[in-house]
N, C-alpha and C. Protein backbone atom coordinates (compact mmCIF):
# COMPACT_ATOMS: atom_id res chain seq x y z
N UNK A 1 13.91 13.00 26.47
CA UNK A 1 12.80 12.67 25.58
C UNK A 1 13.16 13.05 24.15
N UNK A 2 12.98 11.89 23.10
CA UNK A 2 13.54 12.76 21.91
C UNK A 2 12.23 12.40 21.12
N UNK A 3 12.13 13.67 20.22
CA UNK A 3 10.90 14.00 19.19
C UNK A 3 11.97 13.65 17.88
N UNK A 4 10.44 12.98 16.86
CA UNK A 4 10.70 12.96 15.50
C UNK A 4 9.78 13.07 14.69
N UNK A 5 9.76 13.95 13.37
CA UNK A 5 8.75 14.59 12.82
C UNK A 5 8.94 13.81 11.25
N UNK A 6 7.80 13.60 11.15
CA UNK A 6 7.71 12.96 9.89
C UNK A 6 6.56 13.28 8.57
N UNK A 7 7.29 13.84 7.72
CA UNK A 7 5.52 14.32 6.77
C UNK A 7 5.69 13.01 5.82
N UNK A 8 3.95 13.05 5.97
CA UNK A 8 3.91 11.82 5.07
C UNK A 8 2.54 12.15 4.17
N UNK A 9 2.63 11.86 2.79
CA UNK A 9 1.71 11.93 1.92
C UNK A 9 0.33 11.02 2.20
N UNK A 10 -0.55 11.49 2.47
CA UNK A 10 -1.78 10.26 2.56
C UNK A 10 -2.74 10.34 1.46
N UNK A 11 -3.07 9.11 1.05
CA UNK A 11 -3.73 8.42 -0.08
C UNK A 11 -4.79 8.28 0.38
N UNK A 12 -6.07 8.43 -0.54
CA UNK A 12 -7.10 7.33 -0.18
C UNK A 12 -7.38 6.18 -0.70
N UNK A 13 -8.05 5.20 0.41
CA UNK A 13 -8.52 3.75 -0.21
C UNK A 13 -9.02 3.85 -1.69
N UNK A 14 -9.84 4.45 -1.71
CA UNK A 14 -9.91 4.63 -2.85
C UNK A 14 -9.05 4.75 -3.97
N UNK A 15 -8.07 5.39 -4.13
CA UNK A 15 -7.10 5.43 -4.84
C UNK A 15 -6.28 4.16 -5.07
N UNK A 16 -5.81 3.49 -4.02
CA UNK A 16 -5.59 2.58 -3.76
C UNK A 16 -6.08 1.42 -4.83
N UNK A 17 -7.19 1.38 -3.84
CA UNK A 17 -8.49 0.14 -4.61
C UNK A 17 -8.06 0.37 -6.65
N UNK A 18 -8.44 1.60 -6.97
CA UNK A 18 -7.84 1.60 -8.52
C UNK A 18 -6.67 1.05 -9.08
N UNK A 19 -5.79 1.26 -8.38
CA UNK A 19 -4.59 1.32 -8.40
C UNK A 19 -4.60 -0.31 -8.40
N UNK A 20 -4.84 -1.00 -7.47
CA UNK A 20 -4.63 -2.71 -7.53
C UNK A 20 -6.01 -2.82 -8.85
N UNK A 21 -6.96 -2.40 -9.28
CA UNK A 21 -8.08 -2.46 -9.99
C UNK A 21 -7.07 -3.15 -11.02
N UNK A 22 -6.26 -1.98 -11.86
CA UNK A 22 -5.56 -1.41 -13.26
C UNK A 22 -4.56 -2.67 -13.12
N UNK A 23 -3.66 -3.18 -12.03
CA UNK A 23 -2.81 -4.16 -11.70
C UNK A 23 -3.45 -5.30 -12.43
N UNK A 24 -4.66 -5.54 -11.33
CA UNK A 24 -5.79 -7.11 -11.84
C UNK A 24 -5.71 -7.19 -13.51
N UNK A 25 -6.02 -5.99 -14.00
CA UNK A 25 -6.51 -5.67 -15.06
C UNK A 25 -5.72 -6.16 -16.21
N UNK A 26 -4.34 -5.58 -16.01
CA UNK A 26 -3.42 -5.88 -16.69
C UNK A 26 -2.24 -7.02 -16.72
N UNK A 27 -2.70 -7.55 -15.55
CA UNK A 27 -2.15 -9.05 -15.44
C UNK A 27 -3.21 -9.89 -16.12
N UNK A 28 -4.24 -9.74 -16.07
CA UNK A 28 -5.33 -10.73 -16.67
C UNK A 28 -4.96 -10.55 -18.44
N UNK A 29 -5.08 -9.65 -18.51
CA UNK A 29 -4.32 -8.80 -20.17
C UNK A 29 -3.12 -9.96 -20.67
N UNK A 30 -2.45 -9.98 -19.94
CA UNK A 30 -0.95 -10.78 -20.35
C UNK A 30 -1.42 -11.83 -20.32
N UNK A 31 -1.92 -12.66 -19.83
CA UNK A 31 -2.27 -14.26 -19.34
C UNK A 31 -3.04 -14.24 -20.41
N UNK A 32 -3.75 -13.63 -20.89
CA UNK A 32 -4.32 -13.93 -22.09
C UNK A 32 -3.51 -13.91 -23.21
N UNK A 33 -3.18 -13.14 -23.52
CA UNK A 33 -2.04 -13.57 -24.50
C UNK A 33 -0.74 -14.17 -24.32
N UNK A 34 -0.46 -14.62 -23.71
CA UNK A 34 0.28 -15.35 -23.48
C UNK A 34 -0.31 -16.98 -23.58
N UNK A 35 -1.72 -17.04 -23.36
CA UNK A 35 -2.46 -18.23 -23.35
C UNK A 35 -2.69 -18.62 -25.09
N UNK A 36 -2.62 -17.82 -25.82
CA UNK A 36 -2.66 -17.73 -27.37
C UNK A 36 -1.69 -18.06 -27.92
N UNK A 37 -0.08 -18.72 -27.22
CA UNK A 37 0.87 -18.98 -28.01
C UNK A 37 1.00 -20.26 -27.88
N UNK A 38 2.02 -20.90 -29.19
CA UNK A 38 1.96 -22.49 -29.24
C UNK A 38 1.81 -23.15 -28.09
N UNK A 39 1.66 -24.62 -28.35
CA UNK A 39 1.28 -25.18 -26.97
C UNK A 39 2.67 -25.79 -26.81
N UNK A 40 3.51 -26.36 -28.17
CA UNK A 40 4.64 -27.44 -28.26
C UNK A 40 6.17 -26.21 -27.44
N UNK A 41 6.56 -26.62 -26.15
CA UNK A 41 7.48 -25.52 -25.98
C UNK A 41 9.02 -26.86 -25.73
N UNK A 42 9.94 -25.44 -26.17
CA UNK A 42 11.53 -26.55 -25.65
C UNK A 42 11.79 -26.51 -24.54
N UNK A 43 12.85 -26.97 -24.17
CA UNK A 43 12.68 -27.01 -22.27
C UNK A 43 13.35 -25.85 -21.59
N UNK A 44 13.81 -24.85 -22.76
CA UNK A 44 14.48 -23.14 -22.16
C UNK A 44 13.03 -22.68 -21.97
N UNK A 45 12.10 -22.84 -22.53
CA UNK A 45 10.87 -21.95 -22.63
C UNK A 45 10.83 -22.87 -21.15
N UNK A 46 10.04 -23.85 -21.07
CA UNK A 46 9.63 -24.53 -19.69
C UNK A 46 9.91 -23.45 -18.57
N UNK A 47 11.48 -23.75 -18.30
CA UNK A 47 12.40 -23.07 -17.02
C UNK A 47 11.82 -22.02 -16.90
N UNK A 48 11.46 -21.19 -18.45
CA UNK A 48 10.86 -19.48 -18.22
C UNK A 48 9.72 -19.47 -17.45
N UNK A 49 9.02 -20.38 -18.03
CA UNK A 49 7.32 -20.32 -17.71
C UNK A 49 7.73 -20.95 -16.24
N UNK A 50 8.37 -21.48 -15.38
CA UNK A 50 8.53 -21.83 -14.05
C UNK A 50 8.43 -20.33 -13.72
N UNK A 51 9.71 -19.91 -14.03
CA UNK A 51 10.19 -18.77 -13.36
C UNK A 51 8.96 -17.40 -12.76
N UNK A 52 8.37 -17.57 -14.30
CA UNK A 52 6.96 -16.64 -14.29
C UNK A 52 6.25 -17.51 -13.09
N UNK A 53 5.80 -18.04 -13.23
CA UNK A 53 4.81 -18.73 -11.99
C UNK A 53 5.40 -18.40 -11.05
N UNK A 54 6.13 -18.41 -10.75
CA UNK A 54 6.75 -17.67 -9.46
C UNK A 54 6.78 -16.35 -8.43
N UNK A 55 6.77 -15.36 -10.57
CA UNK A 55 6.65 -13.99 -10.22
C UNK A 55 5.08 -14.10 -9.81
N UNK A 56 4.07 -14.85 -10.59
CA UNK A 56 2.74 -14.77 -10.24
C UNK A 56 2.31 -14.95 -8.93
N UNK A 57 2.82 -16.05 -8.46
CA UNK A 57 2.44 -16.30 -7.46
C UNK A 57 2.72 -15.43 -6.17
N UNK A 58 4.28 -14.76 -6.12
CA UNK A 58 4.64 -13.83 -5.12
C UNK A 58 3.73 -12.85 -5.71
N UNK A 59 3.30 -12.23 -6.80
CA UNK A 59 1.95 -10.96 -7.36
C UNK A 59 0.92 -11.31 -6.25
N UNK A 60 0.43 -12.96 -6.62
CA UNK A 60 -0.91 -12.97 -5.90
C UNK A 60 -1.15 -13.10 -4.60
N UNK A 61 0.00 -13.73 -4.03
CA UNK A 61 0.34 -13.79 -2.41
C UNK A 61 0.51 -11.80 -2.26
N UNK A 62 1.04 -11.26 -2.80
CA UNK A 62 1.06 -10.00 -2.23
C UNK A 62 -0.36 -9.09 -1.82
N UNK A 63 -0.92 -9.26 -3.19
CA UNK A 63 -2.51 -8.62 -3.69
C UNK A 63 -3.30 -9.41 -2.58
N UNK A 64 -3.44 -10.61 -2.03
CA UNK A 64 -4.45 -11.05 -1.14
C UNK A 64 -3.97 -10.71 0.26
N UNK A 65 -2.63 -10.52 0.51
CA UNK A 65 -2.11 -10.00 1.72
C UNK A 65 -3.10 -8.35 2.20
N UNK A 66 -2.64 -7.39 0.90
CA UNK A 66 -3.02 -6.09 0.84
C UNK A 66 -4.64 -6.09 1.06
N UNK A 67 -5.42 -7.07 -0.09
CA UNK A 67 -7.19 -7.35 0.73
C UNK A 67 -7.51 -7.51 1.68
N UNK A 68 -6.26 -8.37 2.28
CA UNK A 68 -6.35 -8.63 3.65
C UNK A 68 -6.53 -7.83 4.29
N UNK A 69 -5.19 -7.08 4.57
CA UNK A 69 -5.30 -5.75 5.50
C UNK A 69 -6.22 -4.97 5.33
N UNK A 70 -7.04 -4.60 3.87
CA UNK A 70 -7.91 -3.47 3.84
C UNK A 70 -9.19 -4.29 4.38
N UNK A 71 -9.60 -5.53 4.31
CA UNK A 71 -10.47 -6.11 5.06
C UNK A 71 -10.60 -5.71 6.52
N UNK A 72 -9.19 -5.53 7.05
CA UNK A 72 -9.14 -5.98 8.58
C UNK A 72 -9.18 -4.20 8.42
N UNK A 73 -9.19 -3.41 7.80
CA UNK A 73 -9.46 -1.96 7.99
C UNK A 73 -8.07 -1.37 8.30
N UNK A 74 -6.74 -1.79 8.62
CA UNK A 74 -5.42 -1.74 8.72
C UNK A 74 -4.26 -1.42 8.26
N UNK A 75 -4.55 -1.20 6.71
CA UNK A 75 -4.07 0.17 5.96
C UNK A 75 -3.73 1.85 6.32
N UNK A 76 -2.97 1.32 7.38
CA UNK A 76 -2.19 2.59 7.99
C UNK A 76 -1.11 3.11 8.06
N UNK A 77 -0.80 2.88 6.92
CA UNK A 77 0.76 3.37 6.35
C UNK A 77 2.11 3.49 7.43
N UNK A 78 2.38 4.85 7.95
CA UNK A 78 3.00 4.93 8.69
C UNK A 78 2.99 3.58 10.32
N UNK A 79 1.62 3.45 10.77
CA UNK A 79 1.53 3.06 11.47
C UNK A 79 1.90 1.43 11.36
N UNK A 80 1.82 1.18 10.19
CA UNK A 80 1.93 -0.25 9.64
C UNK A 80 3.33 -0.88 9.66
N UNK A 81 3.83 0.47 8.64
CA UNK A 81 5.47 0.54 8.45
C UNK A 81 6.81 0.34 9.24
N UNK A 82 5.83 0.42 10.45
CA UNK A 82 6.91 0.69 11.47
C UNK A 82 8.19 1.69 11.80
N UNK A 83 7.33 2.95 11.12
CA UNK A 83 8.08 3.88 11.39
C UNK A 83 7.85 4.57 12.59
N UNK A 84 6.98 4.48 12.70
CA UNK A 84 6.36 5.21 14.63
C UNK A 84 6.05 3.22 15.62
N UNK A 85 7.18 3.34 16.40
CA UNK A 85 7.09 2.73 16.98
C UNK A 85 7.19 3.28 19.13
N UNK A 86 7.17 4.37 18.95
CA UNK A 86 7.16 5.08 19.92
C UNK A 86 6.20 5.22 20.48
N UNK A 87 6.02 5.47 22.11
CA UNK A 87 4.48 5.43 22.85
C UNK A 87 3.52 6.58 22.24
N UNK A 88 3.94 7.53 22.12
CA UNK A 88 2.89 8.96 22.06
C UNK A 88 3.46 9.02 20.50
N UNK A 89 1.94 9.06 20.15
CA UNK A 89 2.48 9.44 18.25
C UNK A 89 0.73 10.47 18.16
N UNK A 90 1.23 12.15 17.54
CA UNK A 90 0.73 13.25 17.68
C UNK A 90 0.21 12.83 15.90
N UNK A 91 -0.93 13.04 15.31
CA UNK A 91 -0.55 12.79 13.96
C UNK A 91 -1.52 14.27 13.32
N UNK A 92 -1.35 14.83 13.03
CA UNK A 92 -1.87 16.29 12.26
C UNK A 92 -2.05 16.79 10.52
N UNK A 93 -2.89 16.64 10.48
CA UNK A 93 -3.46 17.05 9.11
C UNK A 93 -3.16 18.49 9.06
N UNK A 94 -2.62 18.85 7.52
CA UNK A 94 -2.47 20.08 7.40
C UNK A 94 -2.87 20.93 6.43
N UNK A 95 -3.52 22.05 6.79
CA UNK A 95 -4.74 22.58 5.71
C UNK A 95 -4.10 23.50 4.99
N UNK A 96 -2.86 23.62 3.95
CA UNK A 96 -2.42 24.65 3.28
C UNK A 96 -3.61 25.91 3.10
N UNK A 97 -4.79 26.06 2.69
CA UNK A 97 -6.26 27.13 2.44
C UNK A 97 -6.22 27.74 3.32
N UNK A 98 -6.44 27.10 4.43
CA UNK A 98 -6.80 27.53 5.93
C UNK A 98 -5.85 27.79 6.76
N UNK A 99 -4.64 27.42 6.38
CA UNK A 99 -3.27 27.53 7.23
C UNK A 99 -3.46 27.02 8.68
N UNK A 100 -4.74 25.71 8.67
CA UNK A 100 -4.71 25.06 9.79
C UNK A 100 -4.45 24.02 10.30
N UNK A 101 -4.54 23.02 11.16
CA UNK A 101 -3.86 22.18 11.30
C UNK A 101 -4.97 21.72 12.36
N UNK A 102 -5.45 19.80 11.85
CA UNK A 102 -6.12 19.36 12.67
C UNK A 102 -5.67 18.26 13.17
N UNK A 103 -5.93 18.01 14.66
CA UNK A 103 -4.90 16.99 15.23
C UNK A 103 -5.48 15.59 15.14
N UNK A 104 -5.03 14.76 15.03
CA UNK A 104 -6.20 13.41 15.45
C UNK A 104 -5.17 12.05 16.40
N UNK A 105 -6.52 11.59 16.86
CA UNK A 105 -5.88 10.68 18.22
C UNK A 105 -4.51 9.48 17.35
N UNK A 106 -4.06 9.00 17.89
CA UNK A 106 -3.36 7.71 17.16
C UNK A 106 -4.27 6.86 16.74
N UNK A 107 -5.44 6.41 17.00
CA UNK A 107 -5.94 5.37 16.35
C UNK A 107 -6.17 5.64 15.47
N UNK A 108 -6.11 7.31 14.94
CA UNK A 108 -6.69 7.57 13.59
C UNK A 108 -5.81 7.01 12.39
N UNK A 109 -6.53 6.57 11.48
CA UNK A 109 -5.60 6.05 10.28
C UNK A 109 -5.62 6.98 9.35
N UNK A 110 -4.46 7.41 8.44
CA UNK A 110 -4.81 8.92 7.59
C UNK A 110 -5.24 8.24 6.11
N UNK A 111 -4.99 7.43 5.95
CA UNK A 111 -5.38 7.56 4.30
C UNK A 111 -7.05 7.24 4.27
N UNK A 112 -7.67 6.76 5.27
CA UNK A 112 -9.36 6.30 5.23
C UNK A 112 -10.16 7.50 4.57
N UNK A 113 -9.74 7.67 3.59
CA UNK A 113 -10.93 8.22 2.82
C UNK A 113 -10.62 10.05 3.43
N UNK A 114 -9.26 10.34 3.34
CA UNK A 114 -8.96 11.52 3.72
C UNK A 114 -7.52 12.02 3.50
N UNK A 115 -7.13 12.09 2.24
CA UNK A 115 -5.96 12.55 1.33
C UNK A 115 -5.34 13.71 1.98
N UNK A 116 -4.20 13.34 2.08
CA UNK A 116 -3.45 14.86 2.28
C UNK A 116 -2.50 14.89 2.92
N UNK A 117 -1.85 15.95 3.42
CA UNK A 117 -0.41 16.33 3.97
C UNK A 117 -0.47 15.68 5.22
N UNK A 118 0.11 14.69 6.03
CA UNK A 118 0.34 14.93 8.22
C UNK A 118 1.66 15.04 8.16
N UNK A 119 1.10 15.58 9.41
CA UNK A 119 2.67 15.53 10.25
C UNK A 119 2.33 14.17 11.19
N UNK A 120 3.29 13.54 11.53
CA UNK A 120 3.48 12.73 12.07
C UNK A 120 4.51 12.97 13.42
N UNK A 121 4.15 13.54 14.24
CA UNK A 121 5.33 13.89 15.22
C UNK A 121 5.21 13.27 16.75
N UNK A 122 6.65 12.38 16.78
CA UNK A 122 6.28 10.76 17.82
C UNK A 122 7.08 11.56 19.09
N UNK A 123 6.35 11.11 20.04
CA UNK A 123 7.15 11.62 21.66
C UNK A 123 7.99 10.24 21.96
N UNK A 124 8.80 9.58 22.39
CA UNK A 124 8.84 8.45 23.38
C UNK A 124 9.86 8.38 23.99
N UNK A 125 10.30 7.48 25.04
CA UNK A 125 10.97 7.76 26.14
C UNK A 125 12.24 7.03 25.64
C-alpha cells in the first residue's frame, strides 16, 4: 500500500470570485481603449487584431469554463487536478492556534468558503 501526503493551500470562493471580478474588470478597461483608436488600419495591424481575438476568445472560453464549474459547485482543487486519483483520500485541515487537526470525508471540498492549510494524505492499492 503506498501513502502520499500533500499540503495544499486552500482559497475561498470568495477570493476567487474577486479575483476573476478585477480580470472582467480590466479586460473591459482595454477594449475600451483600444475601441478609441483609428478606425483606418494596415494589414500588419489586421493580423494583430486577429491574433488578439484569439487571446480573447481562449480568456472567455476559460472564464465561462471556471463559472461553470463554480455553478456545478466543483471547484475542488486538488480533487479536480487530478492529483488524488487514489481510492481512500484522508483530507485534514490544520489549526496552527489550536495545534489541531480536523478531518473531513472526501466529498468535502476545501476551498468552499473555508481557507487554510490540508493535508491531503491518499491511501490506494
Amino acid at each position: 500500500m503506498m501513502q502520499t501526503l500533500y499540503i495544499i493551500q486552500g482559497e475561498s470562493l470568495e477570493e476567487k470570485r474577486r479575483e476573476r471580478k478585477k480580470r472582467r474588470k480590466r479586460r473591459e478597461r482595454e477594449e475600451r481603449r483600444g475601441g478609441e483608436k483609428e478606425t483606418v488600419r494596415g494589414e500588419g495591424e489586421r493580423e494583430k487584431e486577429k491574433g488578439k481575438g484569439k487571446e480573447k476568445e481562449k480568456e472567455k472560453e476559460r472564464e465561462r469554463r471556471e463559472r461553470e464549474e463554480e455553478r456545478r459547485g466543483e471547484r475542488g482543487g486538488i480533487f479536480d487536478s487530478k492529483i488524488c486519483t487514489a481510492q481512500t483520500i484522508y483530507l485534514t485541515k490544520l489549526s496552527l492556534k489550536s495545534n489541531t487537526a480536523q478531518k473531513y470525508p472526501k466529498e468535502y471540498i476545501y476551498p468552499m468558503n473555508d481557507p487554510g492549510i490540508y493535508l491531503c494524505c491518499t491511501g490506494g492499492a
